[in-house]
Protein backbone atom coordinates (compact mmCIF):
# COMPACT_ATOMS: atom_id res chain seq x y z
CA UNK A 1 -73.27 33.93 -40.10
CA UNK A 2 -76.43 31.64 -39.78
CA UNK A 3 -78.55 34.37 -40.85
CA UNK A 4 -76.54 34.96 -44.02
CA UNK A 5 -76.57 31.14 -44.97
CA UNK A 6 -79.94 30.59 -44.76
CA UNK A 7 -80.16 34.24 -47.13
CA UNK A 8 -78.24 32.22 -49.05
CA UNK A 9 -80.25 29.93 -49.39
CA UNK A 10 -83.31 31.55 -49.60
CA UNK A 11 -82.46 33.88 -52.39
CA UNK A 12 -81.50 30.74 -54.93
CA UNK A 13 -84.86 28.78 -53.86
CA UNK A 14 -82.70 25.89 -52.57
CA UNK A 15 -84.74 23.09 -50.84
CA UNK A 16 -83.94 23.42 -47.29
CA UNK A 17 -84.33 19.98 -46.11
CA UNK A 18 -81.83 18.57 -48.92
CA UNK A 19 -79.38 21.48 -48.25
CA UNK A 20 -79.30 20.73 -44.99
CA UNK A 21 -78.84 16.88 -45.48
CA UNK A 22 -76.46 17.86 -48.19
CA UNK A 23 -74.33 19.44 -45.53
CA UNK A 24 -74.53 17.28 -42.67
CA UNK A 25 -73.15 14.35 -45.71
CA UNK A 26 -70.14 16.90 -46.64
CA UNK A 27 -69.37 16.96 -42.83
CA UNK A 28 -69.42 13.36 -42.59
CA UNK A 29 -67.29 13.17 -45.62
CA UNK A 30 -65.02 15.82 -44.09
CA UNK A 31 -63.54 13.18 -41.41
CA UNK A 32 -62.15 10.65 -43.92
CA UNK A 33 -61.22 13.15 -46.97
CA UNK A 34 -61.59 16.99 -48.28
CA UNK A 35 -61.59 15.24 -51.50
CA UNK A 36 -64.59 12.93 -51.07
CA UNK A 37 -66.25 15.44 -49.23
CA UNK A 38 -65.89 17.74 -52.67
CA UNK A 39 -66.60 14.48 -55.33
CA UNK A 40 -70.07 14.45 -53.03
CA UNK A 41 -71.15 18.09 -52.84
CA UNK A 42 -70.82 18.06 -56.84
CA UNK A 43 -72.58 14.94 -56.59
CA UNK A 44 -75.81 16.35 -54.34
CA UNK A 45 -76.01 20.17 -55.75
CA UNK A 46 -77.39 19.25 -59.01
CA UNK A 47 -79.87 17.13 -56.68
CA UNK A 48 -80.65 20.10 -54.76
CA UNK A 49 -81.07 22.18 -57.98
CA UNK A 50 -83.52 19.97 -59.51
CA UNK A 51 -85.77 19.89 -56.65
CA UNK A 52 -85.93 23.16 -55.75
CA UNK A 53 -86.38 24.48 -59.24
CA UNK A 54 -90.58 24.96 -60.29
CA UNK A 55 -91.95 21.92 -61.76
CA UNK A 56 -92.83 22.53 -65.83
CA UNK A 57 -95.61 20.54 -67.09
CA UNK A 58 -93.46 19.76 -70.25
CA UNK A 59 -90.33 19.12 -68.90
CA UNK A 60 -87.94 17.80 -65.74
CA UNK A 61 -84.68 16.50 -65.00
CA UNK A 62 -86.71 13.25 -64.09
CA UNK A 63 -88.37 12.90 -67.24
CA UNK A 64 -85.04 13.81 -68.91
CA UNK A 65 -81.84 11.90 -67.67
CA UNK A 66 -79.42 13.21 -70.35
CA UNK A 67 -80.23 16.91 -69.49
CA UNK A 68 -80.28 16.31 -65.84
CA UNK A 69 -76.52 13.87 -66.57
CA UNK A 70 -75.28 16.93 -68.71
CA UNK A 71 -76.31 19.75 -65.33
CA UNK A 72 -74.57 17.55 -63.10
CA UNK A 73 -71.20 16.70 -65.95
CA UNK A 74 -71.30 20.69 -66.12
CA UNK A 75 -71.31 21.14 -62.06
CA UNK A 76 -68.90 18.89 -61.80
CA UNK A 77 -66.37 20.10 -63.89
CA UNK A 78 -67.02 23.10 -62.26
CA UNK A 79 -66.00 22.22 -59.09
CA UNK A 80 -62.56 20.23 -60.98
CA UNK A 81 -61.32 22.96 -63.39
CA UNK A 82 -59.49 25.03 -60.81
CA UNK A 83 -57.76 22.10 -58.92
CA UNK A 84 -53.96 22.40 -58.75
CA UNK A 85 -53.80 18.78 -58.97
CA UNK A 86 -54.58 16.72 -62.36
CA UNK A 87 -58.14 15.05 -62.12
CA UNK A 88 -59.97 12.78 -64.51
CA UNK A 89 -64.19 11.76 -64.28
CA UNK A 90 -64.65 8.20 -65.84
CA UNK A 91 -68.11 6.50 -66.52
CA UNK A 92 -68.58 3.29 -65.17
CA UNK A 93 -66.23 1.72 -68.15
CA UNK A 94 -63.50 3.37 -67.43
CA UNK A 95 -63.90 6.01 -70.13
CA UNK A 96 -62.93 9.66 -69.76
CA UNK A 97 -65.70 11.74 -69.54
CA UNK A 98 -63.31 15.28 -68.38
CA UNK A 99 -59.84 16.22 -67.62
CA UNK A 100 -59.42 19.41 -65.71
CA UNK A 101 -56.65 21.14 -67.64
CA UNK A 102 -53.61 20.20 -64.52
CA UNK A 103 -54.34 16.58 -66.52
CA UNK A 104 -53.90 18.31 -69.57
CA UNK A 105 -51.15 19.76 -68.77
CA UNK A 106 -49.62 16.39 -67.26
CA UNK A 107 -50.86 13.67 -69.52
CA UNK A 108 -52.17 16.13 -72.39
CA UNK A 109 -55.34 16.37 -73.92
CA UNK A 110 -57.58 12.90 -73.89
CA UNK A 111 -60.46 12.60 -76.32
CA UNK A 112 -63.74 12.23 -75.05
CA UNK A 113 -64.53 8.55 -74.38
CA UNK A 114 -61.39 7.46 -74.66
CA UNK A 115 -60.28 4.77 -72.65
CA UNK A 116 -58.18 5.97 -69.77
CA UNK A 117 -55.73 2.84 -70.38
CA UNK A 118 -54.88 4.23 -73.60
CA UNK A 119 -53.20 7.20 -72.08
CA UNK A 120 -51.75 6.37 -68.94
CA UNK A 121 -50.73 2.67 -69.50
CA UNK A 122 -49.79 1.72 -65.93
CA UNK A 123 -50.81 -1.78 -64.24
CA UNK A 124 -51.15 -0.19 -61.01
CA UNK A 125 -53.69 1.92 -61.88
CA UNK A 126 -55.54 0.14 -63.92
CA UNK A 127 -55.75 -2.52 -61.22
CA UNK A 128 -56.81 0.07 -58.51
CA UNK A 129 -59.72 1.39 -61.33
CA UNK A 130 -60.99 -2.19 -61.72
CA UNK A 131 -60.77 -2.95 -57.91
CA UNK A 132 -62.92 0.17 -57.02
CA UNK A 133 -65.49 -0.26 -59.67
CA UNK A 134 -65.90 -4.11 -58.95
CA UNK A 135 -65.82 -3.48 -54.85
CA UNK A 136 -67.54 -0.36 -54.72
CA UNK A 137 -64.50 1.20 -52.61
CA UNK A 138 -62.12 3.56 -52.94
CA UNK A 139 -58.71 3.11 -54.38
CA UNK A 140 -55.30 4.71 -53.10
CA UNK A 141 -51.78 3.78 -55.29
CA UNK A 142 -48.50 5.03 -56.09
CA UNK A 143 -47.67 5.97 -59.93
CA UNK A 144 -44.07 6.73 -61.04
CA UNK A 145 -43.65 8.03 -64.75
CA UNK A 146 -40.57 9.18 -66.21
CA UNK A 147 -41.82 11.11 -69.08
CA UNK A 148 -41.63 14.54 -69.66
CA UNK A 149 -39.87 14.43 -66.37
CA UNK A 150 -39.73 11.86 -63.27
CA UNK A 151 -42.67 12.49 -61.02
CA UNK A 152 -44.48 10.51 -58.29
CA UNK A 153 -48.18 10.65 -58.01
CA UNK A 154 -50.02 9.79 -55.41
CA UNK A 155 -53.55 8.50 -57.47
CA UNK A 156 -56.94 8.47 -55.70
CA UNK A 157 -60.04 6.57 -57.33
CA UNK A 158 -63.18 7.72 -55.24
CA UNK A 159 -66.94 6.59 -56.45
CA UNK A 160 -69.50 9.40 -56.48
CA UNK A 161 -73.27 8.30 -56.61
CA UNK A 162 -75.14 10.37 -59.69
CA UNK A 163 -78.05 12.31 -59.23
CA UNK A 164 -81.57 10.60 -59.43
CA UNK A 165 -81.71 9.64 -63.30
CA UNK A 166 -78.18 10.22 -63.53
CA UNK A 167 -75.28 7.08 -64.03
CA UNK A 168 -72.55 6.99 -61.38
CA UNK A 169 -69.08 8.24 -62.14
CA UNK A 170 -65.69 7.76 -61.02
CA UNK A 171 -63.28 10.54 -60.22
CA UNK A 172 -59.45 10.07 -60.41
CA UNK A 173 -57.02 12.46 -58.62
CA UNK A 174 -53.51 12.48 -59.34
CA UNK A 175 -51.30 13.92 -56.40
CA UNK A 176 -47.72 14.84 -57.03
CA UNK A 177 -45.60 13.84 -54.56
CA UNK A 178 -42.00 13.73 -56.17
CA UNK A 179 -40.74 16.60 -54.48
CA UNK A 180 -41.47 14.87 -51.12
CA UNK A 181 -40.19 11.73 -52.35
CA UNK A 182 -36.78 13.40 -53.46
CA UNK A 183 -36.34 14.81 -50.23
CA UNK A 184 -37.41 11.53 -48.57
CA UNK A 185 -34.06 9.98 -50.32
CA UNK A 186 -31.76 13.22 -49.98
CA UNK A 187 -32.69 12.77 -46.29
CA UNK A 188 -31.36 8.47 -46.60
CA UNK A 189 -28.49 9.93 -48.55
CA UNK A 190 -27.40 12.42 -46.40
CA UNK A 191 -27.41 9.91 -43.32
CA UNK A 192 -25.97 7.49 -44.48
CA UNK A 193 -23.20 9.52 -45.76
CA UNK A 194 -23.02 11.58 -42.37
CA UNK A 195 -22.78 8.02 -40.81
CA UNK A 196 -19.88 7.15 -42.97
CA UNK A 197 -17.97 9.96 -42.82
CA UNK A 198 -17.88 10.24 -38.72
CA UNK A 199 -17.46 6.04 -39.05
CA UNK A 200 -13.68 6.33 -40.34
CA UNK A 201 -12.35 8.55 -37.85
CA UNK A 202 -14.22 7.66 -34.84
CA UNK A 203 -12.89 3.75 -36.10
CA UNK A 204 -9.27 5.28 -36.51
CA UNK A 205 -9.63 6.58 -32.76
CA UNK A 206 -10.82 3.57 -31.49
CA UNK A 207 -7.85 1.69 -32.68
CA UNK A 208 -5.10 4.15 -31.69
CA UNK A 209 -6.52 4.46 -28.13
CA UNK A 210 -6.90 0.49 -27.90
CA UNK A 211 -3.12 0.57 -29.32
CA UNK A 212 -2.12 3.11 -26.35
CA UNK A 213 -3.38 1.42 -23.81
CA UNK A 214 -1.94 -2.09 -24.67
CA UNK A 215 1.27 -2.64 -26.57
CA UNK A 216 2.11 1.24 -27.21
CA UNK A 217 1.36 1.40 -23.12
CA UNK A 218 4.96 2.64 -22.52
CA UNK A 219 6.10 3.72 -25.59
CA UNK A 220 6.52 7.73 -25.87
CA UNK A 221 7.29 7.43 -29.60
CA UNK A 222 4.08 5.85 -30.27
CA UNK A 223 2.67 8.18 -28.05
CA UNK A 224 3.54 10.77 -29.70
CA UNK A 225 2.85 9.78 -33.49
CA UNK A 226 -0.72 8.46 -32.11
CA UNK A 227 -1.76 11.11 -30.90
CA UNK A 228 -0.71 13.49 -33.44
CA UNK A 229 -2.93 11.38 -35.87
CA UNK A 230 -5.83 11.45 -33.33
CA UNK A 231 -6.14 15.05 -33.01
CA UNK A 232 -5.87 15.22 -37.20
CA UNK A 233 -9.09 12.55 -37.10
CA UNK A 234 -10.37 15.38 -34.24
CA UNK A 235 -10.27 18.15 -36.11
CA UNK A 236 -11.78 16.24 -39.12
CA UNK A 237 -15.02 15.60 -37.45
CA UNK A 238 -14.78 18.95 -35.99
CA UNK A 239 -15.03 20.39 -39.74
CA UNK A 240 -17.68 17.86 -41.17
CA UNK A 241 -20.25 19.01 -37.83
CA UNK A 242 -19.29 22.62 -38.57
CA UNK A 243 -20.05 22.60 -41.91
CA UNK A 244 -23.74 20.19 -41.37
CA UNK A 245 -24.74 23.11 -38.98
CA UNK A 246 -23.36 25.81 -41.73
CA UNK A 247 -25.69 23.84 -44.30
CA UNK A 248 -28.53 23.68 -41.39
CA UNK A 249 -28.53 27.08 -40.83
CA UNK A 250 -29.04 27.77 -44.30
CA UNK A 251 -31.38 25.93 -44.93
CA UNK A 252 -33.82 27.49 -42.03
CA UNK A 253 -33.34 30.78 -43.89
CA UNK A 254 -33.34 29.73 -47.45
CA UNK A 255 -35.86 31.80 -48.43
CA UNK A 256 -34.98 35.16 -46.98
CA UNK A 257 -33.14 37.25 -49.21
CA UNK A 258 -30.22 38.88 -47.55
CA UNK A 259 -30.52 42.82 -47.86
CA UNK A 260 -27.16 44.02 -47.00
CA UNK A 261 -24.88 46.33 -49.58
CA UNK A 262 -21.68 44.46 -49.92
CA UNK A 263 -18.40 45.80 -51.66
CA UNK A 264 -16.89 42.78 -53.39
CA UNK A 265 -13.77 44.38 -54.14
CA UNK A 266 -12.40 44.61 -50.62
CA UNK A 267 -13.88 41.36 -49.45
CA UNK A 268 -12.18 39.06 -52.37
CA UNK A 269 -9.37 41.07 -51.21
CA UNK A 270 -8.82 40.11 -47.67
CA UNK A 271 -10.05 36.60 -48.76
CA UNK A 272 -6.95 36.27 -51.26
CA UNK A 273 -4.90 37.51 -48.27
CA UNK A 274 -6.14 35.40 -45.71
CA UNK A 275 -5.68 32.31 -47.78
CA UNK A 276 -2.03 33.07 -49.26
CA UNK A 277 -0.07 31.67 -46.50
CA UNK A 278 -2.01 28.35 -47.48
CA UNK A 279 -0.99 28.99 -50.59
CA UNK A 280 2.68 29.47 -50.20
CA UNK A 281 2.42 25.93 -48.72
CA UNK A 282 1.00 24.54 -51.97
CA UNK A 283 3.72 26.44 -54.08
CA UNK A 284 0.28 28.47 -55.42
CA UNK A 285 0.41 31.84 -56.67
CA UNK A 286 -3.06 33.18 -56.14
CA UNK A 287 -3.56 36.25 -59.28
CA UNK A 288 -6.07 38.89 -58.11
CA UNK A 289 -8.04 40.95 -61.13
CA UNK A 290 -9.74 43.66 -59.45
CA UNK A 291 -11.31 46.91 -60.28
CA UNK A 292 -10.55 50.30 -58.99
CA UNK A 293 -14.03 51.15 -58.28
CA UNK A 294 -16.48 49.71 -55.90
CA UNK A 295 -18.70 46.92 -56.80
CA UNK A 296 -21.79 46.23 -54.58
CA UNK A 297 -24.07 43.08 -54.62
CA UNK A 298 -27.42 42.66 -51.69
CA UNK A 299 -25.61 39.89 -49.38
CA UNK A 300 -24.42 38.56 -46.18
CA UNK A 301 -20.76 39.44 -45.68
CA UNK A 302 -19.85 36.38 -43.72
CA UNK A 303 -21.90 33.95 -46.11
CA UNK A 304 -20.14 35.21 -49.00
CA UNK A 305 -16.72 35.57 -47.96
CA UNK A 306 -17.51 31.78 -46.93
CA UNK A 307 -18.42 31.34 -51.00
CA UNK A 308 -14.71 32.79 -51.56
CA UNK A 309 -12.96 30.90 -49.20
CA UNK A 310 -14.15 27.51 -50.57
CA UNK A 311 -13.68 28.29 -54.12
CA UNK A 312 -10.24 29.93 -53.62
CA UNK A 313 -8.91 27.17 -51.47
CA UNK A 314 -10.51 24.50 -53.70
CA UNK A 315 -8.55 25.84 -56.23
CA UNK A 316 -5.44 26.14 -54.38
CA UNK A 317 -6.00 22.19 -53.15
CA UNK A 318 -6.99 20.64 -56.28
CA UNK A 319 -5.42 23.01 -58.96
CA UNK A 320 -1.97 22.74 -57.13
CA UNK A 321 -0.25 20.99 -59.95
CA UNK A 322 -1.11 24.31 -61.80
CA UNK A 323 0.93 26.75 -59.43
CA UNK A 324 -1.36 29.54 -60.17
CA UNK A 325 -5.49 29.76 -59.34
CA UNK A 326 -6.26 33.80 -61.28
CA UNK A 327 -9.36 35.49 -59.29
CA UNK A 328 -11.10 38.35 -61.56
CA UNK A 329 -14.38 40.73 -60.79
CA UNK A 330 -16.23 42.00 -63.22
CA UNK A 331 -18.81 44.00 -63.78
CA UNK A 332 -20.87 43.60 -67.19
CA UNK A 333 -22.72 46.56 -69.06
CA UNK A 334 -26.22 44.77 -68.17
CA UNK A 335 -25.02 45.28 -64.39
CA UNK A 336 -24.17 41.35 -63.99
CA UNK A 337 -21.31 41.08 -61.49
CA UNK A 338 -19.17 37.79 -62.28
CA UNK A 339 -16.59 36.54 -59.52
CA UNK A 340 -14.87 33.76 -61.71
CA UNK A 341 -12.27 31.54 -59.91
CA UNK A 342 -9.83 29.30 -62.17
CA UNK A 343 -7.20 26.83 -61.65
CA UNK A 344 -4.74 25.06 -63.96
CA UNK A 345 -4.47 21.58 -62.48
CA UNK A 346 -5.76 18.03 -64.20
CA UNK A 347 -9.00 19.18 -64.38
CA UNK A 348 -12.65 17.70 -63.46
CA UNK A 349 -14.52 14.90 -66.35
CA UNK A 350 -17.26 16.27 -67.42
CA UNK A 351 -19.53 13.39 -65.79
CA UNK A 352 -18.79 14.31 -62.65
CA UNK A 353 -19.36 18.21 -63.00
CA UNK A 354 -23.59 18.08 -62.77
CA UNK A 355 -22.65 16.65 -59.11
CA UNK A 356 -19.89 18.42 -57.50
CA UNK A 357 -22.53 20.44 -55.57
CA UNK A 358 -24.47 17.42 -54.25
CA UNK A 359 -23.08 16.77 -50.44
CA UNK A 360 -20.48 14.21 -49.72
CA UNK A 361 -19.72 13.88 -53.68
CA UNK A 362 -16.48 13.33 -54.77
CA UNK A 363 -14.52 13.21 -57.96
CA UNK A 364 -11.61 11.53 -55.89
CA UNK A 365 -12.67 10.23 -52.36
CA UNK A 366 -8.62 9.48 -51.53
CA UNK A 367 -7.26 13.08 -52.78
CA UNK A 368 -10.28 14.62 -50.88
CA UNK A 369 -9.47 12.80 -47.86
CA UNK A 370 -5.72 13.94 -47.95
CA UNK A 371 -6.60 17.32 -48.50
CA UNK A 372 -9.04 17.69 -45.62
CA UNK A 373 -11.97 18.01 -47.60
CA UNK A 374 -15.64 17.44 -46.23
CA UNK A 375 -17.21 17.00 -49.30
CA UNK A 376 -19.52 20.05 -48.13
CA UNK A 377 -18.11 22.86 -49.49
CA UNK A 378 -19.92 23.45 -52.91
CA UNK A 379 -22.89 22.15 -51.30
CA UNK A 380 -22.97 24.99 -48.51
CA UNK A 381 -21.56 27.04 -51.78
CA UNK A 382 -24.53 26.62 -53.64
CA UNK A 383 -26.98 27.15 -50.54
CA UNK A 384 -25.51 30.52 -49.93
CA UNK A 385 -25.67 31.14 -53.49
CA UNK A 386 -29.24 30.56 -54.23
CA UNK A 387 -30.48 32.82 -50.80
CA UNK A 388 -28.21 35.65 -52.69
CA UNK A 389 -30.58 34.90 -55.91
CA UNK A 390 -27.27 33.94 -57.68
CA UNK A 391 -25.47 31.39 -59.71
CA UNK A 392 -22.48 29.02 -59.70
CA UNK A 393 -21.19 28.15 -63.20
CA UNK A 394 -18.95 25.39 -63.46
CA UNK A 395 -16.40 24.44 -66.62
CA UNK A 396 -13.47 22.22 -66.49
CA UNK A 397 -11.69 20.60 -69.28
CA UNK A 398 -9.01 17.62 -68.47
CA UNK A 399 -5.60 18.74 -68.39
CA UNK A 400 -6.49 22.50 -68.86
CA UNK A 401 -7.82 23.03 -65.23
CA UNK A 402 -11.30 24.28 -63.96
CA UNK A 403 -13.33 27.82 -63.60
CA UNK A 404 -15.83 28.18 -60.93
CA UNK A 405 -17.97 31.66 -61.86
CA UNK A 406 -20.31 33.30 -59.39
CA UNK A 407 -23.14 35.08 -61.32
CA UNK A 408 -25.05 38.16 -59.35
């Protein structure tokens, strides 16, 4: 390997000894950032270029700054254009000399010169840029725009020396960390509402056991009603940790497809079956539309007779006022299959549709509550939904009832 780098060297004329000091500066740049150690090998390699390069009488990068500025702009952007992340150079004004096209794409295109304030008009980073250039230190802040979308950026201001003859430049990297950030919060969210949720039962508990050992001591009416309630609260939490290890599991296999053949016809079948003495107690009639013929879909059995339990039973909870939930598989000429579930209760408002899949959201924390819910079920819905590759369609209009369509 040696042997080939110093080939390497050899064949492009590069100056040995400010290769080699070139290199032992990128390693030393290494240990604090693969980013400064980059902004500095752009920085020396035009260096190394000049000085290794025959001497003309009429003409050198020393006797000519703007050519030697203009090799080392060129390098530069070079070493930028196929970064993932956006970057920006900027003289020692704060002027844009580049944007690699990630910055394009982000903050679109920025003239030449231009003041970087005039595009990206945030106090934070303006303040870093002037701190930097007037301390001679790099710069590390947080940058939160909500245009096109909402992002988070992580921004990086990092001074790279010029060549000899050359002015100094700035270099701006823009990191985007929203997708960490979101999953920071869903993380808070989820806790807390985890937290809340085993709260109330394990409170109700407390109180009935406190209530059995004191004044309800000798009292086998009481015991009897207080215990009764206790095992309900039991059986509660019991459901809310089975379903946080359902959505666990899922969530360790996300992304591996399931490649099993799967008849939907018989499987919405014995669902419907096993859920109609449920619905008997609801006063639900539960309206099966399937075909003759077989209808496979790539899945997990178990996960998506799970899918089919939820929605059929939510339907059967919530649409009860309805006294009929209709569940119809189809098969379209494109070869879309459609599972479509529908209810005719009050319906859902359309505000709260975009977030019936998020986890512990409720339209109606009280009716959920009395109906056993978890407020888990379209979220491990829509996990088992998007490892199948498919899609859950949701439409609801007050007073008409609600129809929950699974799209293969």
């Amino acid at each position: 390997m040696l042997q080939a780098f110093f080939g390497w060297l050899s064949k492009y004329k590069f100056n040995l000894a400010a290769a080699v000091a070139g290199f032992a500066a990128l390693i030393a740049a290494g240990t604090n950032s693969w980013i400064a150690a980059l902004v500095m090998l752009a920085a020396i390699l035009p260096s190394v270029l000049v000085r290794s390069r025959p001497q003309k009488a009429e003409t050198s990068f020393a006797d000519t700054p703007h050519s030697a500025e203009k090799v080392q702009l060129a390098e530069v952007k070079s070493a930028f254009a196929g970064f993932d992340s956006p970057a920006l150079l900027l003289d020692i004004e704060g002027n844009v000399l580049y944007q690699n096209p990630a910055a394009q794409h982000v903050f679109g295109v920025i003239d030449p010169g231009q003041h970087l304030s005039a595009r990206i008009r945030s106090p934070v980073v303006t303040e870093m840029i002037r701190d930097v250039m007037a301390n001679q230190r790099n710069g590390l802040v947080e940058y939160s725009t909500t245009l096109p979308t909402e992002s988070v950026y992580q921004v990086r201001c990092i001074k790279a020396d010029g060549a000899s003859g050359v002015a100094d430049f700035y270099v701006l990297i823009f990191r985007d960390i929203s997708e960490a950030r979101r999953i920071d919060r869903m993380r808070t969210d989820f806790v807390a509402n985890a937290s809340h949720e085993l709260r109330t039962p394990l409170a109700s508990l407390r109180g009935f056991i406190e209530t059995l050992q004191g004044p309800a001591r000798n009292d086998p009416d009481a015991h009897v009603k207080f215990l009764g309630i206790m095992l309900d609260q039991v059986t509660r939490m019991s459901r809310l940790v089975d379903d946080l290890m359902s959505l666990s599991r899922l969530e360790l296999k996300a992304s591996l497809a399931p490649g099993d053949a799967v008849d939907l016809v018989p499987l919405i079948g014995s669902v419907c079956d096993a859920l109609a003495p449920l619905a008997d107690k609801l006063g639900v009639e539960i309206r099966r539309e399937l075909p003759a013929q077989p209808i496979i879909v790539g899945g997990d059995r178990d996960e998506l007779t799970q899918v089919f339990e939820n929605l059929i039973e939510n339907g059967c909870k919530y649409g009860q006022e309805g006294h009929l939930v209709e569940v119809a598989l189809t098969k379209e000429e494109d070869g879309t299959v459609q599972v479509s579930v529908t209810d005719h209760g009050p319906g859902i408002p359309e505000d709260h549709v975009p977030r019936l899949t998020e986890r512990f959201y409720r339209v109606n924390v009280e009716s959920s509550v009395s109906k056993k819910g978890t407020g888990l079920g379209l979220a491990i819905v829509k996990h088992i939904l998007t490892r199948h590759r498919a899609r859950l369609n949701i439409r609801s209009e007050m007073g008409k009832g609600s129809t929950f369509t699974v799209r293969f």
